[in-house]
PDB file of N, CA and C in Angstrom:
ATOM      1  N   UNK A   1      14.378  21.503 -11.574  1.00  0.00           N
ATOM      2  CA  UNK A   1      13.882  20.386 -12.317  1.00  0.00           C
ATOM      3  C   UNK A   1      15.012  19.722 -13.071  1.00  0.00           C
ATOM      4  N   UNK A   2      14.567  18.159 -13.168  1.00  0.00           N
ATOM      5  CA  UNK A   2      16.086  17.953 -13.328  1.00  0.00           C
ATOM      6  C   UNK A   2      16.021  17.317 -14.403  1.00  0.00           C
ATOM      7  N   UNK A   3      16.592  16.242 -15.635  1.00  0.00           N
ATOM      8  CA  UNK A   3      16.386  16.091 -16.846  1.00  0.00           C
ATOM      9  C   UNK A   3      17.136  13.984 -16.222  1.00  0.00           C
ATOM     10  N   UNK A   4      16.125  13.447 -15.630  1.00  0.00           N
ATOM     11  CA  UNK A   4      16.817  12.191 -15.630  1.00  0.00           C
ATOM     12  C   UNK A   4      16.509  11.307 -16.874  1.00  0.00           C
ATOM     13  N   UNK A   5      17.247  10.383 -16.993  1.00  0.00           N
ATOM     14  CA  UNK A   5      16.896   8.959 -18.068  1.00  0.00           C
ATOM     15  C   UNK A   5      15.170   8.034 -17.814  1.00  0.00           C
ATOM     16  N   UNK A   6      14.900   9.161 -17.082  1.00  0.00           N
ATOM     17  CA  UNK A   6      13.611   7.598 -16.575  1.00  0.00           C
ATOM     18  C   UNK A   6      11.778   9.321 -16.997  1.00  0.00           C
ATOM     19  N   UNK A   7      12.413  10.412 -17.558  1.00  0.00           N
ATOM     20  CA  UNK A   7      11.825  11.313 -18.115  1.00  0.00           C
ATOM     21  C   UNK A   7      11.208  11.068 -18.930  1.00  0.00           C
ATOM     22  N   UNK A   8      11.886  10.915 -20.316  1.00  0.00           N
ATOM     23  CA  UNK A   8      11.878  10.714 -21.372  1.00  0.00           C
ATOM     24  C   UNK A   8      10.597   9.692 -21.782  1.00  0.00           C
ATOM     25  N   UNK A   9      10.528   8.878 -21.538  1.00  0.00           N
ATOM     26  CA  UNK A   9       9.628   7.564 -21.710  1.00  0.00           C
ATOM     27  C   UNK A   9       7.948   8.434 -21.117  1.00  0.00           C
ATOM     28  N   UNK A  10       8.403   8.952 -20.017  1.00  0.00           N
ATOM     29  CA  UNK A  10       6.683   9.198 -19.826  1.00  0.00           C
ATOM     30  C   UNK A  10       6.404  10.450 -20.686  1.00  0.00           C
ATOM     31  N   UNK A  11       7.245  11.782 -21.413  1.00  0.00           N
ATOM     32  CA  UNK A  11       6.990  12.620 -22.125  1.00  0.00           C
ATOM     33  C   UNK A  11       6.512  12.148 -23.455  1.00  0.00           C
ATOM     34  N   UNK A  12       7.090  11.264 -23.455  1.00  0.00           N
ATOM     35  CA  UNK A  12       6.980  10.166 -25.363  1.00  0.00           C
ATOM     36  C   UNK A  12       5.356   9.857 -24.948  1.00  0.00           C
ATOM     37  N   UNK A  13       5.308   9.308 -23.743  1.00  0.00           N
ATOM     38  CA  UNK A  13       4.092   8.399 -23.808  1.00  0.00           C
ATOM     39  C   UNK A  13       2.808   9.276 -23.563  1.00  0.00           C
ATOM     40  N   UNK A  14       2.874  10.400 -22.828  1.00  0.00           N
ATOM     41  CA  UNK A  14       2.178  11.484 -23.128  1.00  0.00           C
ATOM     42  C   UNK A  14       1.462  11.897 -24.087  1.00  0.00           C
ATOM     43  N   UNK A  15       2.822  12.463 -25.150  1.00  0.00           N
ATOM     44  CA  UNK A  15       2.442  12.889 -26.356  1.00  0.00           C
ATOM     45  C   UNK A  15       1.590  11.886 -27.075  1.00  0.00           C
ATOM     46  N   UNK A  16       2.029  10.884 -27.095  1.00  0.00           N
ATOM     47  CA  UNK A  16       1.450  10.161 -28.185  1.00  0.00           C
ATOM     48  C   UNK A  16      -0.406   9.588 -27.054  1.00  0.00           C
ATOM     49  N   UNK A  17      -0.130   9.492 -26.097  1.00  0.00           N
ATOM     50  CA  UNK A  17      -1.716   9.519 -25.381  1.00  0.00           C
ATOM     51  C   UNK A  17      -2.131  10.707 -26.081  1.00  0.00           C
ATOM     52  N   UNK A  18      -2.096  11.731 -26.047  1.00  0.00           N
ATOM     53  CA  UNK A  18      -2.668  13.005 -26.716  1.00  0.00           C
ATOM     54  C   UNK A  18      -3.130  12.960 -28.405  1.00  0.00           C
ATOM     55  N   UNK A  19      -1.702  12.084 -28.684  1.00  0.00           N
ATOM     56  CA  UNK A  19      -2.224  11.839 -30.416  1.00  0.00           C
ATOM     57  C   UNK A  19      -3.579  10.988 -30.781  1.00  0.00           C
ATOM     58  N   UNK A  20      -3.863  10.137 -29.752  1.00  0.00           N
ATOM     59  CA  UNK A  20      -4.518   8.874 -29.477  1.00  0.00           C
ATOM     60  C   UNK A  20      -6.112   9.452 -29.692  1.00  0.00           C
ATOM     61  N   UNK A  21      -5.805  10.356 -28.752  1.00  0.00           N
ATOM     62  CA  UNK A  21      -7.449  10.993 -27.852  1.00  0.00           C
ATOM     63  C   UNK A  21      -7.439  11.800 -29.050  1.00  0.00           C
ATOM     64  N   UNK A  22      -6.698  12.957 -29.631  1.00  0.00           N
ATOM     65  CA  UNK A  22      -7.561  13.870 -30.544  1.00  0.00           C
ATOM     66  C   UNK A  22      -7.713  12.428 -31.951  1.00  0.00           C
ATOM     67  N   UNK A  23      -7.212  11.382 -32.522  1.00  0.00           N
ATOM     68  CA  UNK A  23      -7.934  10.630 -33.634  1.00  0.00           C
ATOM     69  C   UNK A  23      -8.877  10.026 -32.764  1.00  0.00           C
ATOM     70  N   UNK A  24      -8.984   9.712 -31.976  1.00  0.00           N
ATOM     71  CA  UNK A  24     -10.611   8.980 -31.329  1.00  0.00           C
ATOM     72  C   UNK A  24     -11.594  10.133 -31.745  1.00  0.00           C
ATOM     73  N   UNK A  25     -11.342  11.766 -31.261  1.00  0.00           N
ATOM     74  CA  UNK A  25     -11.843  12.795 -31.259  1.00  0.00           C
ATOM     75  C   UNK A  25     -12.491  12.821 -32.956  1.00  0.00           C
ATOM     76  N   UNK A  26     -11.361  12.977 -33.340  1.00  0.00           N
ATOM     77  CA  UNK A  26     -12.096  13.234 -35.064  1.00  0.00           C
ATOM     78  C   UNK A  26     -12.400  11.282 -35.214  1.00  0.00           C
ATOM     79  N   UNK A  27     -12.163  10.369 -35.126  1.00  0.00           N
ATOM     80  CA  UNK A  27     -13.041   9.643 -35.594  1.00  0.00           C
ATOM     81  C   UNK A  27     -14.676   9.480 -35.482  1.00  0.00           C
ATOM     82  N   UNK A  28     -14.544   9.718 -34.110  1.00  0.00           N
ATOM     83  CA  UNK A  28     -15.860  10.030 -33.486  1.00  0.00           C
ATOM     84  C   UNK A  28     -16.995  10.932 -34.556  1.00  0.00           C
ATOM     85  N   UNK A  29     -16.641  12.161 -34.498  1.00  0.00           N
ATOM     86  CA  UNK A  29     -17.013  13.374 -35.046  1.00  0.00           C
ATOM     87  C   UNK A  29     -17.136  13.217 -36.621  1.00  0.00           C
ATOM     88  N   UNK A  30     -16.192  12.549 -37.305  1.00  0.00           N
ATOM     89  CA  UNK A  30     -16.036  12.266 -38.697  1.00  0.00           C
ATOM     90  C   UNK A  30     -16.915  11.319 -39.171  1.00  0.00           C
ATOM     91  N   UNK A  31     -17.314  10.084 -37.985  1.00  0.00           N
ATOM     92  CA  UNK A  31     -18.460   9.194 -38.494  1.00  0.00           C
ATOM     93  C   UNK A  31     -19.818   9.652 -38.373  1.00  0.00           C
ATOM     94  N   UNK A  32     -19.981  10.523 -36.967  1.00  0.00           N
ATOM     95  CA  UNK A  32     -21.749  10.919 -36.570  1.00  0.00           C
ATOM     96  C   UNK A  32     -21.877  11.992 -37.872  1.00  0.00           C
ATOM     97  N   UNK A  33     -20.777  13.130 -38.095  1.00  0.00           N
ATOM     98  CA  UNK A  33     -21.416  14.019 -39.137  1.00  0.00           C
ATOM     99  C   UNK A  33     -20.687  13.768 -40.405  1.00  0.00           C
ATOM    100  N   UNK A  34     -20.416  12.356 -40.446  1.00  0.00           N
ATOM    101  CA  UNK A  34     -20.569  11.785 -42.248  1.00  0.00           C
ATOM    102  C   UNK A  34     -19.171  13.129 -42.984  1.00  0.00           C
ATOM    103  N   UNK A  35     -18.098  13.025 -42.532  1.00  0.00           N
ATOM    104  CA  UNK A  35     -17.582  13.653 -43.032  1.00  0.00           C
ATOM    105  C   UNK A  35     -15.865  12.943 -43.317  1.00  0.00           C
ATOM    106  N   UNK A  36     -16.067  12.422 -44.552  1.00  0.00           N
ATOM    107  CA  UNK A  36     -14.566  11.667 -44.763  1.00  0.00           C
ATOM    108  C   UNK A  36     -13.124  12.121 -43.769  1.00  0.00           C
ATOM    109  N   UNK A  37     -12.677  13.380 -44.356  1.00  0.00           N
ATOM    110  CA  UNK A  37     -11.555  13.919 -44.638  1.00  0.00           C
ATOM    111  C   UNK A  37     -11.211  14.063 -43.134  1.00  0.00           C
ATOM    112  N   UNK A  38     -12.715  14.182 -41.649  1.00  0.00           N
ATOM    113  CA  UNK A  38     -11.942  14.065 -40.454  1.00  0.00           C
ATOM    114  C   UNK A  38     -11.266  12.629 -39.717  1.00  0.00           C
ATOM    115  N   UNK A  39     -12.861  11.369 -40.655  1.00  0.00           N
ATOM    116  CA  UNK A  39     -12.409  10.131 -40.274  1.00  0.00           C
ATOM    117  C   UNK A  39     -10.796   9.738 -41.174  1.00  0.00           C
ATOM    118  N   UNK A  40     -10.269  10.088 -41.733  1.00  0.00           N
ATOM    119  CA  UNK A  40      -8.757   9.997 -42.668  1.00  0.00           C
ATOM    120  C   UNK A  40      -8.133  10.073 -41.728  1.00  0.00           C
ATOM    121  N   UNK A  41      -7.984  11.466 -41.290  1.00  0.00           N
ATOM    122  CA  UNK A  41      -6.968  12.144 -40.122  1.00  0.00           C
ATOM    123  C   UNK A  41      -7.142  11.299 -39.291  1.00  0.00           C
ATOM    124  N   UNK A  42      -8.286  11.780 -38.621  1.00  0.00           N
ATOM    125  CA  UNK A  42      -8.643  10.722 -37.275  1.00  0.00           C
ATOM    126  C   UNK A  42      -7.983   9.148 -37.419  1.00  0.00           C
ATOM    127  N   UNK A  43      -8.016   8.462 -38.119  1.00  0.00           N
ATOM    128  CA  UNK A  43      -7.195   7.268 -38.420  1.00  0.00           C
ATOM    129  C   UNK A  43      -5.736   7.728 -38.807  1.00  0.00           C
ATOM    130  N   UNK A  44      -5.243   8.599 -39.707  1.00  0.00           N
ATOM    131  CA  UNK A  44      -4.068   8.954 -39.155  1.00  0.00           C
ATOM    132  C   UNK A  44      -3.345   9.285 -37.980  1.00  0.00           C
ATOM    133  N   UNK A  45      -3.965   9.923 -36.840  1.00  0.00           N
ATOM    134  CA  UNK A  45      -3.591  10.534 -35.857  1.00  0.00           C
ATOM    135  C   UNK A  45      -3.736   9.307 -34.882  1.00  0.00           C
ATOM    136  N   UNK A  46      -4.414   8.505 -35.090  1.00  0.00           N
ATOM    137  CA  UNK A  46      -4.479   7.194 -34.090  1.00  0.00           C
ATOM    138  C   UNK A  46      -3.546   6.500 -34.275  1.00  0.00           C
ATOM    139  N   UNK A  47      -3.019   5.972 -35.712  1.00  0.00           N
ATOM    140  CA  UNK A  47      -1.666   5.113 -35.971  1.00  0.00           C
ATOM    141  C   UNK A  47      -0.597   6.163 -35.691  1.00  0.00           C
ATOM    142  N   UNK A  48      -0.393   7.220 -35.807  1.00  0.00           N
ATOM    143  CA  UNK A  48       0.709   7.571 -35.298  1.00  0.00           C
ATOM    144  C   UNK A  48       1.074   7.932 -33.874  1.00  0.00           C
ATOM    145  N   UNK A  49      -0.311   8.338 -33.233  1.00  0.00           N
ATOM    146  CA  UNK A  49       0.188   8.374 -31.679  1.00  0.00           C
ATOM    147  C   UNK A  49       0.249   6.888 -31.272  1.00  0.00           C
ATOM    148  N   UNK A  50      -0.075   6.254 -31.824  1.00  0.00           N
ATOM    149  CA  UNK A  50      -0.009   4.210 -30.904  1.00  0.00           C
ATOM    150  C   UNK A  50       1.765   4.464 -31.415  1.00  0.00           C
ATOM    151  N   UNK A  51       2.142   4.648 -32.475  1.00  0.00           N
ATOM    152  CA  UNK A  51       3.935   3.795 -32.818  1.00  0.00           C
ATOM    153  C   UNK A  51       4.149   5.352 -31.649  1.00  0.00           C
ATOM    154  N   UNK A  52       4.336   6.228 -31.598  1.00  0.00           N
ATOM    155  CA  UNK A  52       4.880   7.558 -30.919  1.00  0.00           C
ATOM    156  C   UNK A  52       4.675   6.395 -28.725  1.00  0.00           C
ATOM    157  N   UNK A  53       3.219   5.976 -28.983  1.00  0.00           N
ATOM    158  CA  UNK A  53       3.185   5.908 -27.508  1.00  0.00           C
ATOM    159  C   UNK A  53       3.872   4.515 -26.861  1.00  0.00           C
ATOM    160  N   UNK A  54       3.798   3.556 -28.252  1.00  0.00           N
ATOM    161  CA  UNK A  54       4.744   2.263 -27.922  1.00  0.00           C
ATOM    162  C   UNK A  54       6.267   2.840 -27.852  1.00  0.00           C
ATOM    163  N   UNK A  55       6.594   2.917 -29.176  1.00  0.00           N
ATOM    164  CA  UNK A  55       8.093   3.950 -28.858  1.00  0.00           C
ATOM    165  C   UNK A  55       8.475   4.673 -27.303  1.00  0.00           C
ATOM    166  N   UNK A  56       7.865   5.664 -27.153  1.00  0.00           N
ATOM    167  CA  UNK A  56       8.084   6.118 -26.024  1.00  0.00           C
ATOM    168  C   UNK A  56       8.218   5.104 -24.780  1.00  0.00           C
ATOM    169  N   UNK A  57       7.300   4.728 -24.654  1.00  0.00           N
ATOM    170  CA  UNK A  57       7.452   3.854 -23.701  1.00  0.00           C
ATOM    171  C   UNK A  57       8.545   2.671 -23.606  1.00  0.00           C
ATOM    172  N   UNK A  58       9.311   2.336 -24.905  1.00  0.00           N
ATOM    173  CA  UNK A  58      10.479   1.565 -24.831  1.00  0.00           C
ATOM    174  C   UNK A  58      11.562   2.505 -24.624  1.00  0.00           C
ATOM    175  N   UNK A  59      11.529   3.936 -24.706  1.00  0.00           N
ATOM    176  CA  UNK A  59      12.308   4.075 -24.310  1.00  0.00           C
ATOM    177  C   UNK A  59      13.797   5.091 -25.589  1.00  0.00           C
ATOM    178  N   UNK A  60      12.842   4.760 -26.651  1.00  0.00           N
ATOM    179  CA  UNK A  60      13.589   4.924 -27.930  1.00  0.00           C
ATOM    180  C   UNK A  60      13.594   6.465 -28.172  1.00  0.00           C
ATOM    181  N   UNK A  61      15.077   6.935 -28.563  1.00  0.00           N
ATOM    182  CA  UNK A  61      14.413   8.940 -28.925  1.00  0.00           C
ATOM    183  C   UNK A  61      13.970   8.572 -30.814  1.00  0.00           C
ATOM    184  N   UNK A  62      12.752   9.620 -31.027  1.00  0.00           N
ATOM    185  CA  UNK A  62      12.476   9.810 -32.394  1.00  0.00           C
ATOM    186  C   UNK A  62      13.005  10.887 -32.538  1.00  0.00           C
ATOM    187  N   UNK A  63      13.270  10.896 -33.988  1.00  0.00           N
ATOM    188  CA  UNK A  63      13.540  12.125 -34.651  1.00  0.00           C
ATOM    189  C   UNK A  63      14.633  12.877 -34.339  1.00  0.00           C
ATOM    190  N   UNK A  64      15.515  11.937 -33.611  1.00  0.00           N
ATOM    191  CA  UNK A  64      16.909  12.576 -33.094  1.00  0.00           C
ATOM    192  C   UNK A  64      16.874  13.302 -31.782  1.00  0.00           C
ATOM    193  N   UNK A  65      15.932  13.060 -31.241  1.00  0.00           N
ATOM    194  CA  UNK A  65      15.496  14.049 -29.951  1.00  0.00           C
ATOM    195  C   UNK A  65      15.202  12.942 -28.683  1.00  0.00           C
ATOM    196  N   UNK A  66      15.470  12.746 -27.981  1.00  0.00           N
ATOM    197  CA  UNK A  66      15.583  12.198 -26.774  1.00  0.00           C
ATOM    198  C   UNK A  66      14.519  12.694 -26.090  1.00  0.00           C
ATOM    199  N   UNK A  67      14.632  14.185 -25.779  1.00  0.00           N
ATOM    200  CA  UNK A  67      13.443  14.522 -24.977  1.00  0.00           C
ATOM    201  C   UNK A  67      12.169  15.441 -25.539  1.00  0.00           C
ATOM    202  N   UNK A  68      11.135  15.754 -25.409  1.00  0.00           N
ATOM    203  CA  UNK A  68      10.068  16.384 -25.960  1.00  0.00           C
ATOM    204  C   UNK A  68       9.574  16.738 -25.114  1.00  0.00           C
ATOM    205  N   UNK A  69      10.461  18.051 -24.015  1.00  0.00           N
ATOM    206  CA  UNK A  69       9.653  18.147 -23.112  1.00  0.00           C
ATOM    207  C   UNK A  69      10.454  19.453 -22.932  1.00  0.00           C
TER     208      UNK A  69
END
């Protein structure tokens, strides 16, 4: 397995698809059973996997790390 330049972008965009789906997950869950503190997260975890999945996809390393994989 090999570590090319054209990697990187779909591991970024991954992760942050994953960040996406678990705040949909707790938003979901946080509004039907009336419970603040999951709809918070859940809106946290949605704004940060969207900048993680735009990022990735341009191409940019976060956090000093290039790859996340």
């Amino acid at each position: 397995m090999g570590t090319g330049p054209g990697k990187a972008p779909v591991a970024m965009a991954t992760k942050g698809g994953n960040m996406i789906t678990l705040g949909l997950l707790l938003l979901i869950i946080g509004f039907i059973a009336k419970i603040a503190i999951l709809w918070s997260v859940g809106m946290i975890l949605l704004v940060v996997g969207a900048v993680l999945w735009i990022l990735g996809s341009m191409g940019h390393a976060i956090g000093g790390r290039k790859h996340y994989f």
